[in-house]
C-alpha atoms as a PDB file:
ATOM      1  CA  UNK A   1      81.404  25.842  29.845  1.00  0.00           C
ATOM      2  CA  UNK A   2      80.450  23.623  32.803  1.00  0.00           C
ATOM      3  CA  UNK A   3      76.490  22.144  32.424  1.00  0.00           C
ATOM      4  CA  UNK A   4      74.588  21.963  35.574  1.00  0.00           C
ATOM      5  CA  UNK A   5      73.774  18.325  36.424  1.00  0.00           C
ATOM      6  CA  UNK A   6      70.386  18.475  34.568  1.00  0.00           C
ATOM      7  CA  UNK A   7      71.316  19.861  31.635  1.00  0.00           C
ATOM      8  CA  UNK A   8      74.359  17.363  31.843  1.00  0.00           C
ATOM      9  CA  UNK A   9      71.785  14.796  31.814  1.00  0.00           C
ATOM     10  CA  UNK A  10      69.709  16.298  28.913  1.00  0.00           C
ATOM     11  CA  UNK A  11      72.675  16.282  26.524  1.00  0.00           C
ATOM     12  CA  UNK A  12      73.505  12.575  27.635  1.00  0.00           C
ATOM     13  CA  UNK A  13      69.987  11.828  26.613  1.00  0.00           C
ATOM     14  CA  UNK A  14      69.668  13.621  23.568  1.00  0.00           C
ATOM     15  CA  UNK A  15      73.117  12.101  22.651  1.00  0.00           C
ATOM     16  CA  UNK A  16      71.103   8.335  23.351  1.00  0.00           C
ATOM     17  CA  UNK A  17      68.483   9.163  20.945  1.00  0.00           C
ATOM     18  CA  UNK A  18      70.729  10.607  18.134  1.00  0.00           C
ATOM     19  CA  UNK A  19      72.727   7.600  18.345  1.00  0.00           C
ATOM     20  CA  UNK A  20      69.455   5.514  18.931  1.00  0.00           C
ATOM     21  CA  UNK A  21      68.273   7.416  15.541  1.00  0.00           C
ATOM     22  CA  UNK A  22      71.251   6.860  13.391  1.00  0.00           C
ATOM     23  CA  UNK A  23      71.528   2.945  14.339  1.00  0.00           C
ATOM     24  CA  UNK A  24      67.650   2.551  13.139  1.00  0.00           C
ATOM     25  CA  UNK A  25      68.593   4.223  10.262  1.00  0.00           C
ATOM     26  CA  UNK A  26      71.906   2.412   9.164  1.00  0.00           C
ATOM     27  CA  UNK A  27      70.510  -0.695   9.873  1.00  0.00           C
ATOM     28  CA  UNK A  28      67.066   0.152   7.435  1.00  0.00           C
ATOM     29  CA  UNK A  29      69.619   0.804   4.327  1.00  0.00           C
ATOM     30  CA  UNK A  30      69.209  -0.520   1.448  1.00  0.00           C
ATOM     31  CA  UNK A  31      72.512  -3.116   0.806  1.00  0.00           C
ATOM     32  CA  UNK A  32      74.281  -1.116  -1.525  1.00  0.00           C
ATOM     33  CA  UNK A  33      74.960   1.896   1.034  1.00  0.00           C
ATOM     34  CA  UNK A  34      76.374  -0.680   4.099  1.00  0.00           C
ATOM     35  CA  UNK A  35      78.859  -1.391   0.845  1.00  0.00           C
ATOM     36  CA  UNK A  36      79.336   2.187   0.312  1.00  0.00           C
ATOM     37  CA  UNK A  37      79.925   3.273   3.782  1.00  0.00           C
ATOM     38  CA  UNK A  38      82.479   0.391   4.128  1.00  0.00           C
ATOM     39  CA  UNK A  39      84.531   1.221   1.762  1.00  0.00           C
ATOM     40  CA  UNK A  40      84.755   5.045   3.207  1.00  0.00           C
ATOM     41  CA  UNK A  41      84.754   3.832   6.494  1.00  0.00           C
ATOM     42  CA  UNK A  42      88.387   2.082   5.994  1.00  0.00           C
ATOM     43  CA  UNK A  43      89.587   5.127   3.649  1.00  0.00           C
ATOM     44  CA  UNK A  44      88.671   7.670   6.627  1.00  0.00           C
ATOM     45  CA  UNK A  45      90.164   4.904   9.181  1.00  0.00           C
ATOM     46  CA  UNK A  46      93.687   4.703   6.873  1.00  0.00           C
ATOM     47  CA  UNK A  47      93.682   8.455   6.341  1.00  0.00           C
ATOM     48  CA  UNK A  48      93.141   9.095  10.324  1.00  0.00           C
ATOM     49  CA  UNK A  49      96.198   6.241  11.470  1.00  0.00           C
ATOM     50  CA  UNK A  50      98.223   7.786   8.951  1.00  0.00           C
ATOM     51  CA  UNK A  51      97.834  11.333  10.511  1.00  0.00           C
ATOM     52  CA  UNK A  52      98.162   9.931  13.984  1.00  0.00           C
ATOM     53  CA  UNK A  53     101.652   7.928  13.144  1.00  0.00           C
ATOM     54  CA  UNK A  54     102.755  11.222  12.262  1.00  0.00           C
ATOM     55  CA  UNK A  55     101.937  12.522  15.363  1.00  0.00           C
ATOM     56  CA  UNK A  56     103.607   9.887  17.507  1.00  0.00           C
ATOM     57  CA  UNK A  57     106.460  10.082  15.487  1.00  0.00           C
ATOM     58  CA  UNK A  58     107.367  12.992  16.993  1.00  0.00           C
ATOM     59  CA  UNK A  59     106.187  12.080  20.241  1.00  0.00           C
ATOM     60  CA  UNK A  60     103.113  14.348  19.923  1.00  0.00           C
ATOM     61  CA  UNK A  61     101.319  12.316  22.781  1.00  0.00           C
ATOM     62  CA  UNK A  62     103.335  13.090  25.638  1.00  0.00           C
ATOM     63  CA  UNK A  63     102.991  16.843  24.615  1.00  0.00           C
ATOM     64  CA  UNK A  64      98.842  16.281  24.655  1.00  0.00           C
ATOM     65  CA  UNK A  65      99.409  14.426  27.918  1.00  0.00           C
ATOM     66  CA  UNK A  66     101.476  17.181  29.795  1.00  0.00           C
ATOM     67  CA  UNK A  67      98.714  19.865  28.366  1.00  0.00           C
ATOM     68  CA  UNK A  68      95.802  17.641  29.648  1.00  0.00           C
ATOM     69  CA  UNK A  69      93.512  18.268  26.890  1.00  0.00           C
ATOM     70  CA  UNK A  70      93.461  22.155  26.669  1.00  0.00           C
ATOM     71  CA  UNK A  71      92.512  21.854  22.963  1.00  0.00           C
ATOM     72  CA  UNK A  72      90.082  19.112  23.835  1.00  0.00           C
ATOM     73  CA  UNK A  73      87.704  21.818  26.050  1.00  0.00           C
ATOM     74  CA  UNK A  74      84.682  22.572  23.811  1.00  0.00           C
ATOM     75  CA  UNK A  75      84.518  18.708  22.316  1.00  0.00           C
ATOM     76  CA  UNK A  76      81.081  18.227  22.311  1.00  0.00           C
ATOM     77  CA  UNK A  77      80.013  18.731  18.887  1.00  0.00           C
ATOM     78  CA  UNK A  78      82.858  17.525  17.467  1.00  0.00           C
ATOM     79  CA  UNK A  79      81.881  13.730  17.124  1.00  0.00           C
ATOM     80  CA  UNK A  80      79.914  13.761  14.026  1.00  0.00           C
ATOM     81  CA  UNK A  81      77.385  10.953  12.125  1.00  0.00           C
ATOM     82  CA  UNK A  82      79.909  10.230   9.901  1.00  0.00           C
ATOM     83  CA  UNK A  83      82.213   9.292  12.631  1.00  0.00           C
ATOM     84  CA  UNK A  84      79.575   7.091  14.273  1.00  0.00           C
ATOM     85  CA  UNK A  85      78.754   5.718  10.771  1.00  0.00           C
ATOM     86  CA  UNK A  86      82.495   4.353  10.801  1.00  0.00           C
ATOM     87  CA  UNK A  87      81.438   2.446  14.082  1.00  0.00           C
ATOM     88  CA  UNK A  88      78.373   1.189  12.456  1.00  0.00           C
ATOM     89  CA  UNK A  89      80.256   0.000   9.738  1.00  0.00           C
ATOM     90  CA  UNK A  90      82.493  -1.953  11.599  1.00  0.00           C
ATOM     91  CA  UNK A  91      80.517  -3.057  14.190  1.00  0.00           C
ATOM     92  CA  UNK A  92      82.158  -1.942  16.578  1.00  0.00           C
ATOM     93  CA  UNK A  93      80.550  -0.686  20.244  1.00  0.00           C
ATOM     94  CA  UNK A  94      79.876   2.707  21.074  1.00  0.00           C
ATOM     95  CA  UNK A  95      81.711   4.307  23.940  1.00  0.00           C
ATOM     96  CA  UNK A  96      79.427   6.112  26.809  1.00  0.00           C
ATOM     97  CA  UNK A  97      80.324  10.276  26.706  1.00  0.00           C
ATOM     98  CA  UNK A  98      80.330  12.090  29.894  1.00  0.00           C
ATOM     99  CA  UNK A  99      79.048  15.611  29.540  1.00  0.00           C
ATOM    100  CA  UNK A 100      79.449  16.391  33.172  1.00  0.00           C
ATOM    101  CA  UNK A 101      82.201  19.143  33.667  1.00  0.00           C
ATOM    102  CA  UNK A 102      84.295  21.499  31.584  1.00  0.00           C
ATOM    103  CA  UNK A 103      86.404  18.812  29.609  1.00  0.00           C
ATOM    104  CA  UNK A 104      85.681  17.354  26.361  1.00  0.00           C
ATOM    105  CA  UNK A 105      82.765  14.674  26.631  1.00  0.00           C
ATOM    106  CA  UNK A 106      84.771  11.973  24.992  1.00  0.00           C
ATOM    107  CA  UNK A 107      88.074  12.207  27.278  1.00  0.00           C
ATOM    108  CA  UNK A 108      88.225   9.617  30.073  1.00  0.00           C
ATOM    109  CA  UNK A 109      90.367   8.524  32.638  1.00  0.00           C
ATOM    110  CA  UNK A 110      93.215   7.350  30.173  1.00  0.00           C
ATOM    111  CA  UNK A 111      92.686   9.911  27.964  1.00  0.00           C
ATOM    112  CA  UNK A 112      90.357   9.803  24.420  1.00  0.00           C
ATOM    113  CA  UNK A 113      87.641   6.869  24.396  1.00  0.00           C
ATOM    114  CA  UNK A 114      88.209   6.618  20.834  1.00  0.00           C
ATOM    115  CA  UNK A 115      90.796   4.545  19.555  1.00  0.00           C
ATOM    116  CA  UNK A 116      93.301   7.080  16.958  1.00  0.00           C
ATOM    117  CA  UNK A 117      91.320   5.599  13.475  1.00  0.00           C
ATOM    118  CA  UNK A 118      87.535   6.531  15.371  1.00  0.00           C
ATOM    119  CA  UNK A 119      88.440   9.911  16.684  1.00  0.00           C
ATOM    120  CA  UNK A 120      86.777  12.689  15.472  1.00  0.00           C
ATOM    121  CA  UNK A 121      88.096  15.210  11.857  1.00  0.00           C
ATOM    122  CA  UNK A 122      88.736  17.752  14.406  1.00  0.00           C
ATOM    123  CA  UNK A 123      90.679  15.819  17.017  1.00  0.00           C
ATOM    124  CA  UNK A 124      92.748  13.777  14.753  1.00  0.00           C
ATOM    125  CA  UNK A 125      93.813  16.685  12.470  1.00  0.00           C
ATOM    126  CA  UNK A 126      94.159  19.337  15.183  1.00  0.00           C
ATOM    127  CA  UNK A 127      98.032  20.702  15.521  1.00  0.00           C
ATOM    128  CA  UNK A 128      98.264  23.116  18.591  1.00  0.00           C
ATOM    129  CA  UNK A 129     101.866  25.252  17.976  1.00  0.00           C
ATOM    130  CA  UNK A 130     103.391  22.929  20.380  1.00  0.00           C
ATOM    131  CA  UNK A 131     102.947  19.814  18.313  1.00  0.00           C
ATOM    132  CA  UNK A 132     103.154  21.359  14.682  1.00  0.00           C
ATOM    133  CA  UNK A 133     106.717  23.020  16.022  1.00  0.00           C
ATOM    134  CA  UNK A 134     107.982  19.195  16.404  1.00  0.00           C
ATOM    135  CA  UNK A 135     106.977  18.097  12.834  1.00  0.00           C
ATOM    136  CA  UNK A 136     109.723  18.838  10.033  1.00  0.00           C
ATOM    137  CA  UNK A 137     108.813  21.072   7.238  1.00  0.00           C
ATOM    138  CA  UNK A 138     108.450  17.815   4.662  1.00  0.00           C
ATOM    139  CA  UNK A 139     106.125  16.580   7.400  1.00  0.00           C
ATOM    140  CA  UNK A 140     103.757  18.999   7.870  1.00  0.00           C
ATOM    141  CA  UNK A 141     103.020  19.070   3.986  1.00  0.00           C
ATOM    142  CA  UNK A 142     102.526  14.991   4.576  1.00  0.00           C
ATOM    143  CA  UNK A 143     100.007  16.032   7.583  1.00  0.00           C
ATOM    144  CA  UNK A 144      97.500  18.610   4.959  1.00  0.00           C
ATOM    145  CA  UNK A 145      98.229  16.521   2.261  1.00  0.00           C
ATOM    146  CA  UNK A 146      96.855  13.186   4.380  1.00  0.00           C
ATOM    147  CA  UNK A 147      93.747  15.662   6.092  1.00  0.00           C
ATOM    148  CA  UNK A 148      93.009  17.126   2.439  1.00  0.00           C
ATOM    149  CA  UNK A 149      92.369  13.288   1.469  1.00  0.00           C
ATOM    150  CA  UNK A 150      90.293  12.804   4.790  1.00  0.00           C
ATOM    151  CA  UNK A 151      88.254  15.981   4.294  1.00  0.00           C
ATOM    152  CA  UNK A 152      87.248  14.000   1.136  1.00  0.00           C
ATOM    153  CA  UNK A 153      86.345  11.047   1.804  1.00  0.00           C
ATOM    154  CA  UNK A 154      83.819  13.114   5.027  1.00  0.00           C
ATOM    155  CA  UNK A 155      82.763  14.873   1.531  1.00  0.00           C
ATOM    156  CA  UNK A 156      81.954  11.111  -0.161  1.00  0.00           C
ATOM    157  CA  UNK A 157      79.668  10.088   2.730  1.00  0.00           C
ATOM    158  CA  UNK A 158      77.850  13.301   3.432  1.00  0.00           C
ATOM    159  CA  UNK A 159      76.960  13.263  -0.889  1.00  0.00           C
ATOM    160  CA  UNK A 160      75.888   9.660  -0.296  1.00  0.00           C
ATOM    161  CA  UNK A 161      73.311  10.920   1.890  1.00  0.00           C
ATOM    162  CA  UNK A 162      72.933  14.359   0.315  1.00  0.00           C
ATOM    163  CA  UNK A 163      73.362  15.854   4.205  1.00  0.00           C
ATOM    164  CA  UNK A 164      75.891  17.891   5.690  1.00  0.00           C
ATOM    165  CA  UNK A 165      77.304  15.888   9.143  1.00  0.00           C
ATOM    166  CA  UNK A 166      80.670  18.554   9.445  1.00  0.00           C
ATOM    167  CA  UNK A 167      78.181  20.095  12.650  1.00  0.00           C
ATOM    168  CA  UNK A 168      78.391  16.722  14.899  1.00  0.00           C
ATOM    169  CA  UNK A 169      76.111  14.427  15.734  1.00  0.00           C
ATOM    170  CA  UNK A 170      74.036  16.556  18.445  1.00  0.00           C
ATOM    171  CA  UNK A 171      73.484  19.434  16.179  1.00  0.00           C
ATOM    172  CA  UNK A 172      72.456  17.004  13.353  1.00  0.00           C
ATOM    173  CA  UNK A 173      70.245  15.673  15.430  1.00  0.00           C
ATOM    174  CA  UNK A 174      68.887  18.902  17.112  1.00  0.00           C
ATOM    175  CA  UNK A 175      68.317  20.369  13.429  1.00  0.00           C
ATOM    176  CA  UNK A 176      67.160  17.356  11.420  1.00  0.00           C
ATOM    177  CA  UNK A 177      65.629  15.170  13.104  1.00  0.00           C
ATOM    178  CA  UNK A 178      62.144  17.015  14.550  1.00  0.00           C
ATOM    179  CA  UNK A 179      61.673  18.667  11.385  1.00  0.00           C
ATOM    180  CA  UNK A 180      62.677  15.705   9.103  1.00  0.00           C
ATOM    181  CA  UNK A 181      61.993  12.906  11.237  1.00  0.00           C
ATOM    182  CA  UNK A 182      65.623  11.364  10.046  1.00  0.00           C
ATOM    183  CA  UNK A 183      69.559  12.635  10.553  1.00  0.00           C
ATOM    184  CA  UNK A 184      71.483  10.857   7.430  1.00  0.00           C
ATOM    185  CA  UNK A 185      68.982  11.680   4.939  1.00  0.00           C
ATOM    186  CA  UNK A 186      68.517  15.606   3.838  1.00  0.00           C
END
């Protein structure tokens, strides 16, 4: 779905003030839960590198590269707090999203802004036929095995705040925040 240029510039902005939202909140945490999220942060970072080596391995990027990011059309909801709690964590700068067009906000020029450990649950553990063809059988089992281990550590953090983040960080924001006045806490 293409957004006209105002609507474009409506999601840009509401995407500002989640992140805006989330950072005033992370950084008003008591010290124990910067500790917490830390130590999730690097599981969900390990678990996500592991899943992308086995996706090189097989040479899984030049397949994504000749498709162009078919699979990466309707990315808009699928950054999520948790992911941007991982960049919080680590300190790390935010990239800028374009919602202009009919591709995936968070694909530039060179391909995803996110580095392979950042990337969205979606993203990182999405096998079109194409690229779950190339993996052996013993590989594939690896893959769930690996995305059942990041699935729980996404559980972990959303208990920690006793919230539900799986919708992405806009529809967190669109459901939370004006009647709650907060997006990590439920």
């Amino acid at each position: 779905m293409v957004l006209s240029d105002r609507d474009s510039l409506m999601r840009k902005e509401e995407w500002n003030k989640a992140v805006d939202v989330v950072r005033r909140e992370f950084a008003a945490l008591p010290d124990i839960f910067p500790q917490k999220i830390g130590a999730l942060a690097a599981a969900i970072k390990k678990q996500k590198r592991a899943l992308y080596e086995m996706t090189i391995s097989v040479e899984g990027e030049m397949v994504c590269e000749l498709c162009k990011g078919g699979c990466c059309e309707t990315g808009a909801y699928h950054f999520t707090v948790v992911d941007l709690l991982v960049y919080l964590s680590d300190g790390r700068e935010l990239f800028s999203p374009c919602f202009a067009g009919d591709r995936c906000p968070y694909l530039g020029h060179g391909g995803c802004m996110m580095g392979p450990e950042y990337r969205p649950f979606n993203c990182i553990t999405f096998h079109c036929e194409h690229l779950e063809k190339l993996l052996p059988d013993s590989e594939v089992e690896a893959f769930y095995a690996v995305e059942k281990l990041l699935r729980g550590h996404y559980s972990e953090m959303e208990t920690l705040f006793g919230n539900t983040f799986a919708h992405g960080l806009l529809s967190n924001y669109e459901r939370s925040y004006p009647a709650k006045g907060t997006i990590l806490f439920a």
